[in-house]
Protein backbone atom coordinates (compact mmCIF):
# COMPACT_ATOMS: atom_id res chain seq x y z
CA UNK A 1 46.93 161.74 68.99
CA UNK A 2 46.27 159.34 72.18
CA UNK A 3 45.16 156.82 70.06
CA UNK A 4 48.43 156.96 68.28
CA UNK A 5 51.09 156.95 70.74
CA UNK A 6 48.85 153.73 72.23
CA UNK A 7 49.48 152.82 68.94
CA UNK A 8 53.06 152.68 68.96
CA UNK A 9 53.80 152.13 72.20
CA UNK A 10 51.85 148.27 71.44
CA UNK A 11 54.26 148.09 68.36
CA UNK A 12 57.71 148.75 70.87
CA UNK A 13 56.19 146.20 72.64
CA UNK A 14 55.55 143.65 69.99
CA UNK A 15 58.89 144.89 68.79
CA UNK A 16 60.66 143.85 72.29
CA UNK A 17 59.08 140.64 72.78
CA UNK A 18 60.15 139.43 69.27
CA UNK A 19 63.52 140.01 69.81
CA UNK A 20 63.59 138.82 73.49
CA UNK A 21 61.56 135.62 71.67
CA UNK A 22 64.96 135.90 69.01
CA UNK A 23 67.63 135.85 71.63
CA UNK A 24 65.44 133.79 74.17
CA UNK A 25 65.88 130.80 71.02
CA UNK A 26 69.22 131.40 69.67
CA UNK A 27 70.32 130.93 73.72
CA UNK A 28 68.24 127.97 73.86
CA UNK A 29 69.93 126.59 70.14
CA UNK A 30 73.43 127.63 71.82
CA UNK A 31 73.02 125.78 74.67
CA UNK A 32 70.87 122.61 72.62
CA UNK A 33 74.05 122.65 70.32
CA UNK A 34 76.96 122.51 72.77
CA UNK A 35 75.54 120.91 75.72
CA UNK A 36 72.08 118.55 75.26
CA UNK A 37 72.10 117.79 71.42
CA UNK A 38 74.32 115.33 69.22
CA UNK A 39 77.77 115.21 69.48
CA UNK A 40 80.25 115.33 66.61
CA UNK A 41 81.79 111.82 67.14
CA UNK A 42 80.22 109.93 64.38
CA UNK A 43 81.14 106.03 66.01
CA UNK A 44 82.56 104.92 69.24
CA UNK A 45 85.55 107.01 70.56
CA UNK A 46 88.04 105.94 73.23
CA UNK A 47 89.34 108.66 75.40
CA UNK A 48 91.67 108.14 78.36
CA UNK A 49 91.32 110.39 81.35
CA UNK A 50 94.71 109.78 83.63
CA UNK A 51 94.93 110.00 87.00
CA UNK A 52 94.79 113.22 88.61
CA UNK A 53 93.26 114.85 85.68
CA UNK A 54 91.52 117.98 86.28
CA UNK A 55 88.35 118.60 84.41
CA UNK A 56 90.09 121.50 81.72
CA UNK A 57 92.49 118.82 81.35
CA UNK A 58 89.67 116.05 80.61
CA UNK A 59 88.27 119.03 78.12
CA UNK A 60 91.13 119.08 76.11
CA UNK A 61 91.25 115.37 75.48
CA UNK A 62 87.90 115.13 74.39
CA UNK A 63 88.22 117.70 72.37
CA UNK A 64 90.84 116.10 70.66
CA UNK A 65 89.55 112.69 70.57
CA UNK A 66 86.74 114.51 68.91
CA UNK A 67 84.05 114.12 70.71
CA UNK A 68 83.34 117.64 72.11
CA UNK A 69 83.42 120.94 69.51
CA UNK A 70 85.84 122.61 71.82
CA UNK A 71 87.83 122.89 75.15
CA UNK A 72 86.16 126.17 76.12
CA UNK A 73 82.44 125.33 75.18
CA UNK A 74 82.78 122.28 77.20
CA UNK A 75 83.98 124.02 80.39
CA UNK A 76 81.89 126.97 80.19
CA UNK A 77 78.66 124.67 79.84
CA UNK A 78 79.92 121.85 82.02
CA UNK A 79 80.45 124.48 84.70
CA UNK A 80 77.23 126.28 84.69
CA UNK A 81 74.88 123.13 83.78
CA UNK A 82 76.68 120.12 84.88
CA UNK A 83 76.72 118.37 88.39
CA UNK A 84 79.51 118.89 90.68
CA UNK A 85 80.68 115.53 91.04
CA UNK A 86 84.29 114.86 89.97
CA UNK A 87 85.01 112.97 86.95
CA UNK A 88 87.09 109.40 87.49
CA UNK A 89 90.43 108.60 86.07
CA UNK A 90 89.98 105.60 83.37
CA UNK A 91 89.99 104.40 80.17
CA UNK A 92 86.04 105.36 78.23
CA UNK A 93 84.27 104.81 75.37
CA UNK A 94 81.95 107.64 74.18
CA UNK A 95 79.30 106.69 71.82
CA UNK A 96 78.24 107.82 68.72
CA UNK A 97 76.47 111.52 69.07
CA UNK A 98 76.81 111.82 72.89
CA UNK A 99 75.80 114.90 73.64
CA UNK A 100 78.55 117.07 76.51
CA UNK A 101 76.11 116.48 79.08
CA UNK A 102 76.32 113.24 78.33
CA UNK A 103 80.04 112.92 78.17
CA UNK A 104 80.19 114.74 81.37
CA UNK A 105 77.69 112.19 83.07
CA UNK A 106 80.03 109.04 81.52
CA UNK A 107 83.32 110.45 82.98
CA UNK A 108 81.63 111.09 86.04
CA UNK A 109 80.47 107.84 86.13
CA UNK A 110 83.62 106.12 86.61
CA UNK A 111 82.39 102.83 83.85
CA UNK A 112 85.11 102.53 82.61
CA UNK A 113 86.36 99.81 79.63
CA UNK A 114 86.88 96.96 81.32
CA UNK A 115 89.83 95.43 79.15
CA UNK A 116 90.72 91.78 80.77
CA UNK A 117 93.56 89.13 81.18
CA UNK A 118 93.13 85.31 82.18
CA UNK A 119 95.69 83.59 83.83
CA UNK A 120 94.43 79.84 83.86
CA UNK A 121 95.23 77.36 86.61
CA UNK A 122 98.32 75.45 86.68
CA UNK A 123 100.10 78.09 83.95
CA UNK A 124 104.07 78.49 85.17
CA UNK A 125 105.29 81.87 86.12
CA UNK A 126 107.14 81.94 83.05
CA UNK A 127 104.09 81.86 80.70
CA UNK A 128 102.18 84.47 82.98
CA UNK A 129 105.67 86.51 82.46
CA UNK A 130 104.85 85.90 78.59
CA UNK A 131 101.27 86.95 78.70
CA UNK A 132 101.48 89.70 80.46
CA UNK A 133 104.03 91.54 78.02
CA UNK A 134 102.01 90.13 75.41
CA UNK A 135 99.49 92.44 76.16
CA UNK A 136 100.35 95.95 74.22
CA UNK A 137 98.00 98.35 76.11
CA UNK A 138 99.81 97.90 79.04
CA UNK A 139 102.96 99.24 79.78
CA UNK A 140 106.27 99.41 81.92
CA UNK A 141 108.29 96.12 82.45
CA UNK A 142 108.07 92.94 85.43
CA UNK A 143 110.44 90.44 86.21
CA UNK A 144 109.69 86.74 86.01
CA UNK A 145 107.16 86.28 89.30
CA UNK A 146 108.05 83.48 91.63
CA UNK A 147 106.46 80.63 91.25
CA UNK A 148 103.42 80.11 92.73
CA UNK A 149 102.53 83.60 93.87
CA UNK A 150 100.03 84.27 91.42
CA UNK A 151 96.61 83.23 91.58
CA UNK A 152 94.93 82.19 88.35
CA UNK A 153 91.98 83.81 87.11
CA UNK A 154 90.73 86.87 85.10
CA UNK A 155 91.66 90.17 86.01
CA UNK A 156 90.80 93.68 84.39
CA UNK A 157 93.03 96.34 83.40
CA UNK A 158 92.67 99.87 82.02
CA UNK A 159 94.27 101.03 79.02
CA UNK A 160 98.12 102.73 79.87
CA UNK A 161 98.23 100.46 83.29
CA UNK A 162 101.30 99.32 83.77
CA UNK A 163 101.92 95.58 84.28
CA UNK A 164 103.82 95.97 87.54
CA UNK A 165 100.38 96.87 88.97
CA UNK A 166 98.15 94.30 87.43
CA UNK A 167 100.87 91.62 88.60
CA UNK A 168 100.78 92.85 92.37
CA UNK A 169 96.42 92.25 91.99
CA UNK A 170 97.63 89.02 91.34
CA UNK A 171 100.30 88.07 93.83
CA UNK A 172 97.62 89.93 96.39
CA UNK A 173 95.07 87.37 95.02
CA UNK A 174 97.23 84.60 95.62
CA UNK A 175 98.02 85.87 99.78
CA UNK A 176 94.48 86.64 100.55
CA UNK A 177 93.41 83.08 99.03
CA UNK A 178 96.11 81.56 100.43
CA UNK A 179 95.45 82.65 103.99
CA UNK A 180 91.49 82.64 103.85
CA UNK A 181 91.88 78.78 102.79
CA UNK A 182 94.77 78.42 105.49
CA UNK A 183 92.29 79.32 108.32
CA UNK A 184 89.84 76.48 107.19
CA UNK A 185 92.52 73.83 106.44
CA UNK A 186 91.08 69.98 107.88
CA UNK A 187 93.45 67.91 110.56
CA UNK A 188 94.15 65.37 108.16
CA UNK A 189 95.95 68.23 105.65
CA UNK A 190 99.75 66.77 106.30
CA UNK A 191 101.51 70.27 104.92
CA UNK A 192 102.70 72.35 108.27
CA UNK A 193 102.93 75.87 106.41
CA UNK A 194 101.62 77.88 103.77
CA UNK A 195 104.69 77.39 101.42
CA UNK A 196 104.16 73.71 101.81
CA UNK A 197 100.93 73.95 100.92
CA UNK A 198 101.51 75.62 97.93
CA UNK A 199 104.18 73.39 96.80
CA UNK A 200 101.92 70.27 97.21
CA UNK A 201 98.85 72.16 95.62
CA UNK A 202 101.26 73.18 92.58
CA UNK A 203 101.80 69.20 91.79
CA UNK A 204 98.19 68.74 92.01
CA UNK A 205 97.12 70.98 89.55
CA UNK A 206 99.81 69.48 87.47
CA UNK A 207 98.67 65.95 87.67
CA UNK A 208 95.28 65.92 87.14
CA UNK A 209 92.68 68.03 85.11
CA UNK A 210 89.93 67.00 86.29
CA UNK A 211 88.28 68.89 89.16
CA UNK A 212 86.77 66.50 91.27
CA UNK A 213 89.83 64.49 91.50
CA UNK A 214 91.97 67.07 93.16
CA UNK A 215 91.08 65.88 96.97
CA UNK A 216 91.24 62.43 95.81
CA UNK A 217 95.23 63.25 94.02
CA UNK A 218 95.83 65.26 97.09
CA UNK A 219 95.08 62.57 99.18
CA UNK A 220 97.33 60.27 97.58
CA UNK A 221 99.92 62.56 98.25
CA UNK A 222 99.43 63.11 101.59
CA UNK A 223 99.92 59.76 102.60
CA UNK A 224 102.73 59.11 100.86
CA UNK A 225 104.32 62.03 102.62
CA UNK A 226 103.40 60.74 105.94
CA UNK A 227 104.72 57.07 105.12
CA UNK A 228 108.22 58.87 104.06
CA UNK A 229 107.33 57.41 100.24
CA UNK A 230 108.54 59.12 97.74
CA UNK A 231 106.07 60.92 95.80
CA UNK A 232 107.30 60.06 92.46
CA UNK A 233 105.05 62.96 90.39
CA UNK A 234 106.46 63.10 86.71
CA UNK A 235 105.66 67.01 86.26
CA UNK A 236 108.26 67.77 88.69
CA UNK A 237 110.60 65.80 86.65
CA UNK A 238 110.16 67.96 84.04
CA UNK A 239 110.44 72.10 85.99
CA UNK A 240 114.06 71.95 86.17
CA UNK A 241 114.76 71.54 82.48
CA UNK A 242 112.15 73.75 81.12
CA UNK A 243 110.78 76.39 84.33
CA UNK A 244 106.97 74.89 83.67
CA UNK A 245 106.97 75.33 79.36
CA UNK A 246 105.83 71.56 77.97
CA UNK A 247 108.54 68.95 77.61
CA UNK A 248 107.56 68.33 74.06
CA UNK A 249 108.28 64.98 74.26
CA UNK A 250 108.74 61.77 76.20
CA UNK A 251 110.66 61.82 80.22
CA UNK A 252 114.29 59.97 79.27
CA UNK A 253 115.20 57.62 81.92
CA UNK A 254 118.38 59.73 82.78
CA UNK A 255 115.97 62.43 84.01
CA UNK A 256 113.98 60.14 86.11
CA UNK A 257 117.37 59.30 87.57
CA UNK A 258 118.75 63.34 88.07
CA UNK A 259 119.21 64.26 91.54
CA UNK A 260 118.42 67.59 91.99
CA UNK A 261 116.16 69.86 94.45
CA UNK A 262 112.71 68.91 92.14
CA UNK A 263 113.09 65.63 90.90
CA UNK A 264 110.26 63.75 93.47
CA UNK A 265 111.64 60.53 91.97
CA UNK A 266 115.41 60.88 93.48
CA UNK A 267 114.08 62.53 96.56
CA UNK A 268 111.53 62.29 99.30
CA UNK A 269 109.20 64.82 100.53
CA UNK A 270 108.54 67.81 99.03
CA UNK A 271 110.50 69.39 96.08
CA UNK A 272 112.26 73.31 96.55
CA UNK A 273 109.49 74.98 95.68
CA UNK A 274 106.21 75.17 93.57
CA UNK A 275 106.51 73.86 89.73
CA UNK A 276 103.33 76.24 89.13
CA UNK A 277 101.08 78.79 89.99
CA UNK A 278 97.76 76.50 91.30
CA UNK A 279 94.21 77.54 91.29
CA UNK A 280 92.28 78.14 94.59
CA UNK A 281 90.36 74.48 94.18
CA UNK A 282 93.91 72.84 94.17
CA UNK A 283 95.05 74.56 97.41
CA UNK A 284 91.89 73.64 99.53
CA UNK A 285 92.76 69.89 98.57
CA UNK A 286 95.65 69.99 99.83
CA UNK A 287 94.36 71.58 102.70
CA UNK A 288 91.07 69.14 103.08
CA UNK A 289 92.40 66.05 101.01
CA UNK A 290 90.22 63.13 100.47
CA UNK A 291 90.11 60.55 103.39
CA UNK A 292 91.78 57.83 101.76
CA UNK A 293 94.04 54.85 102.21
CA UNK A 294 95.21 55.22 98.28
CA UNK A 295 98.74 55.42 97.73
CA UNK A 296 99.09 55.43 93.82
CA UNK A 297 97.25 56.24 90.78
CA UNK A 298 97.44 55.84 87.05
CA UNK A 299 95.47 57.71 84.36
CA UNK A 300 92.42 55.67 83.23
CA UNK A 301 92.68 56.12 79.35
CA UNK A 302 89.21 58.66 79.31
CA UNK A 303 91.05 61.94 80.77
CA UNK A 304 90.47 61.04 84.70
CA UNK A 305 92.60 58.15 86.88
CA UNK A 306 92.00 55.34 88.86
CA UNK A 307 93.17 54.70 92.33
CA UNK A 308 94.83 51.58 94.34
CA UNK A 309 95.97 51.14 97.78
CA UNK A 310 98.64 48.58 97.43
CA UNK A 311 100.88 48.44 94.45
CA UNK A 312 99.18 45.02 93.50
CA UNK A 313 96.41 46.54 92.39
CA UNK A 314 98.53 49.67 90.82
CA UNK A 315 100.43 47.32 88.55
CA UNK A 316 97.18 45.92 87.74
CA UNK A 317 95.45 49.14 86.93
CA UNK A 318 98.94 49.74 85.39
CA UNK A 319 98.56 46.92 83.11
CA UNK A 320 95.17 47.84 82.10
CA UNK A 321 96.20 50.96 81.06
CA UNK A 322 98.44 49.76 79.12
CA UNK A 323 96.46 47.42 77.28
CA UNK A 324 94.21 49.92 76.32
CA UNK A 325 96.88 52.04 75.02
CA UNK A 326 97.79 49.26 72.79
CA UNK A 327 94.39 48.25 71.73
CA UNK A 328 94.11 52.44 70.54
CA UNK A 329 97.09 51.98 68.49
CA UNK A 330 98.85 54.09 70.60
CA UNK A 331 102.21 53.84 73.10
C-alpha cells in the first residue's frame, strides 16, 4: 500500500508540473504575442502623437493606425514591461511587424519624421508666403512676412504644425544671424544699422549668383554709397511693380525713370527697405565688403561680372559685353 500512495503522489506531481509547464507557456505565448513578437502592421505606418498626449491616449492611436492589436493589451503590457520614460509628441513611422515593445521604445524615442522645407537665398517674401501654404501637412494660416526677415535655408516640420510656427523658426533664424554677423562686422562695412545692412545685403543677393563675388558686389556698393553715387541696381527697379516675382521681360525706360521709394536709379542711397530675403553669405559682405576702389560692374557673358574703377573702363567692359552678346546671336 506504501508503495502505492508513493505511487500516486509522483503522478500529482508529474500532473502539477505539466500544467504549471502549460500555463508557464501559454503566459510566455501571451506575453511573446502582444508585447516582443511581430506586429500586425504589414508596411510602414504613420502615427501622430500630439502634444500633451498621455500614453492611453498614444494607445488608442496606434491601435487605430493599426499597429498595436488593442488599446488595453498595449497599456497593460507597456505598464508592467516597458520603461518609464515618457513618450514624445511627434509625427512617427512604425515599421513593418514592430513588435509593442518596440513601438513603445520608438515613441519614447522622440525620432520623429523629419518632413522639410527650403527657402533658398534671395527668394521674396511673397514666394516664401507661396511655399509655405503650398505645403498641405501643415496647417493654420500666415500673413505675407516682411521682407527680409526670413533667413533662407532648410527647415523641418512635423506633420499637423502649423505654419505660423515654422515661419517664426525662420524670422528667429534671420535675428540670431543677423546679430551674430553684426558683432563681427569690419570698419570698412559703410551700413550704420542692422536694417541697413539688410537692405544692402538684399541687393546683393539679387545681383549676383555667384558666391565669391558677393564681397567684391558689396564692395562696389559701398563706395558708391560713401561717394553719394547713386547705386543704380536694376533689381530694385523691378520690387515695386511685382513685390520680388520675375519681371518676365525687359526694364522699359519709363521704369528706370519712376521716382518712387525703391527705384536706386531716381534716388541715392539706400531704397525703403529690403527687395528680398538674403542668405547669411550676403549679409557678412555687406558687413566685411571687399577692399576695393571699384565703382561699377557689368556681367561678363559666363554667369560672373567684371569690375572697373572709372567708368572708362566700365563702358569698355560695357562694350565688350555687348559684343559678345551679339557675336551669340543674342540682344
Amino acid at each position: 500500500m506504501a508503495k502505492r500512495r508513493k505511487t500516486n503522489g509522483l503522478r500529482g506531481l508529474g500532473c502539477l508540473g505539466l500544467i504549471l509547464v502549460v500555463v508557464a507557456g501559454l503566459i510566455w505565448l501571451q506575453v511573446y504575442r502582444n508585447w516582443s513578437g511581430p506586429g500586425p502592421a504589414n508596411h510602414p505606418t504613420p502615427v501622430v502623437v500630439p502634444q500633451g498626449s498621455t500614453l492611453a491616449a498614444a494607445a488608442r492611436a496606434l491601435e487605430k493606425a493599426g499597429v498595436v492589436r488593442s488599446t488595453t493589451g498595449f497599456l497593460r503590457f507597456a505598464r508592467r514591461f516597458g520603461s518609464g520614460d515618457p513618450i514624445r509628441a511627434g509625427e512617427y513611422e512604425v515599421p513593418p511587424h514592430a513588435s509593442a515593445k518596440e513601438v513603445l521604445a520608438l515613441l519614447q524615442s522622440g525620432k520623429t519624421v523629419q518632413r522639410l522645407v527650403t527657402i533658398p537665398e534671395g527668394m521674396p517674401s511673397i514666394e516664401v508666403y507661396d511655399r509655405l501654404n503650398a505645403e498641405p501637412l501643415l496647417t493654420g494660416k500666415i500673413p505675407v512676412p516682411p521682407e527680409g526677415s526670413v533667413l533662407p535655408g532648410t527647415y523641418s516640420f512635423q506633420r499637423g504644425e502649423r505654419r505660423g510656427s515654422v515661419l517664426k523658426r525662420m524670422q528667429a533664424a534671420m535675428r540670431d544671424t543677423l546679430q551674430r554677423l553684426w558683432l563681427e562686422r569690419k570698419a570698412n562695412s559703410v551700413v550704420s544699422s542692422k536694417e541697413d545692412a539688410l537692405i544692402l545685403a538684399s541687393i546683393v543677393e539679387k545681383e549676383t549668383g555667384v558666391p565669391a563675388e558677393r564681397p567684391m558686389v558689396a564692395g562696389v556698393y559701398s563706395n558708391r554709397l560713401r561717394a553719394g553715387m547713386r547705386l543704380q541696381a536694376d533689381p530694385t527697379i523691378i520690387y515695386p511693380m511685382t513685390q520680388g516675382r520675375p519681371l518676365g521681360r525687359r526694364i522699359k525706360l519709363s521704369e528706370v525713370r519712376a521716382v518712387n521709394d525703391y527705384n536706386t536709379y531716381a534716388m541715392a542711397g539706400l531704397p525703403k527697405g529690403p527687395i528680398t530675403n538674403p542668405g547669411r553669405d550676403s549679409i557678412a559682405a555687406v558687413l566685411a565688403p571687399a577692399d576695393t576702389h571699384a565703382l561699377y560692374f557689368v556681367a561678363d557673358g559666363k554667369g560672373g561680372h567684371v569690375f572697373a574703377d572709372n567708368l572708362k573702363d566700365h563702358n569698355a567692359n560695357v562694350q565688350r559685353y555687348y559684343n559678345l552678346r551679339k557675336a551669340q546671336g543674342t540682344r
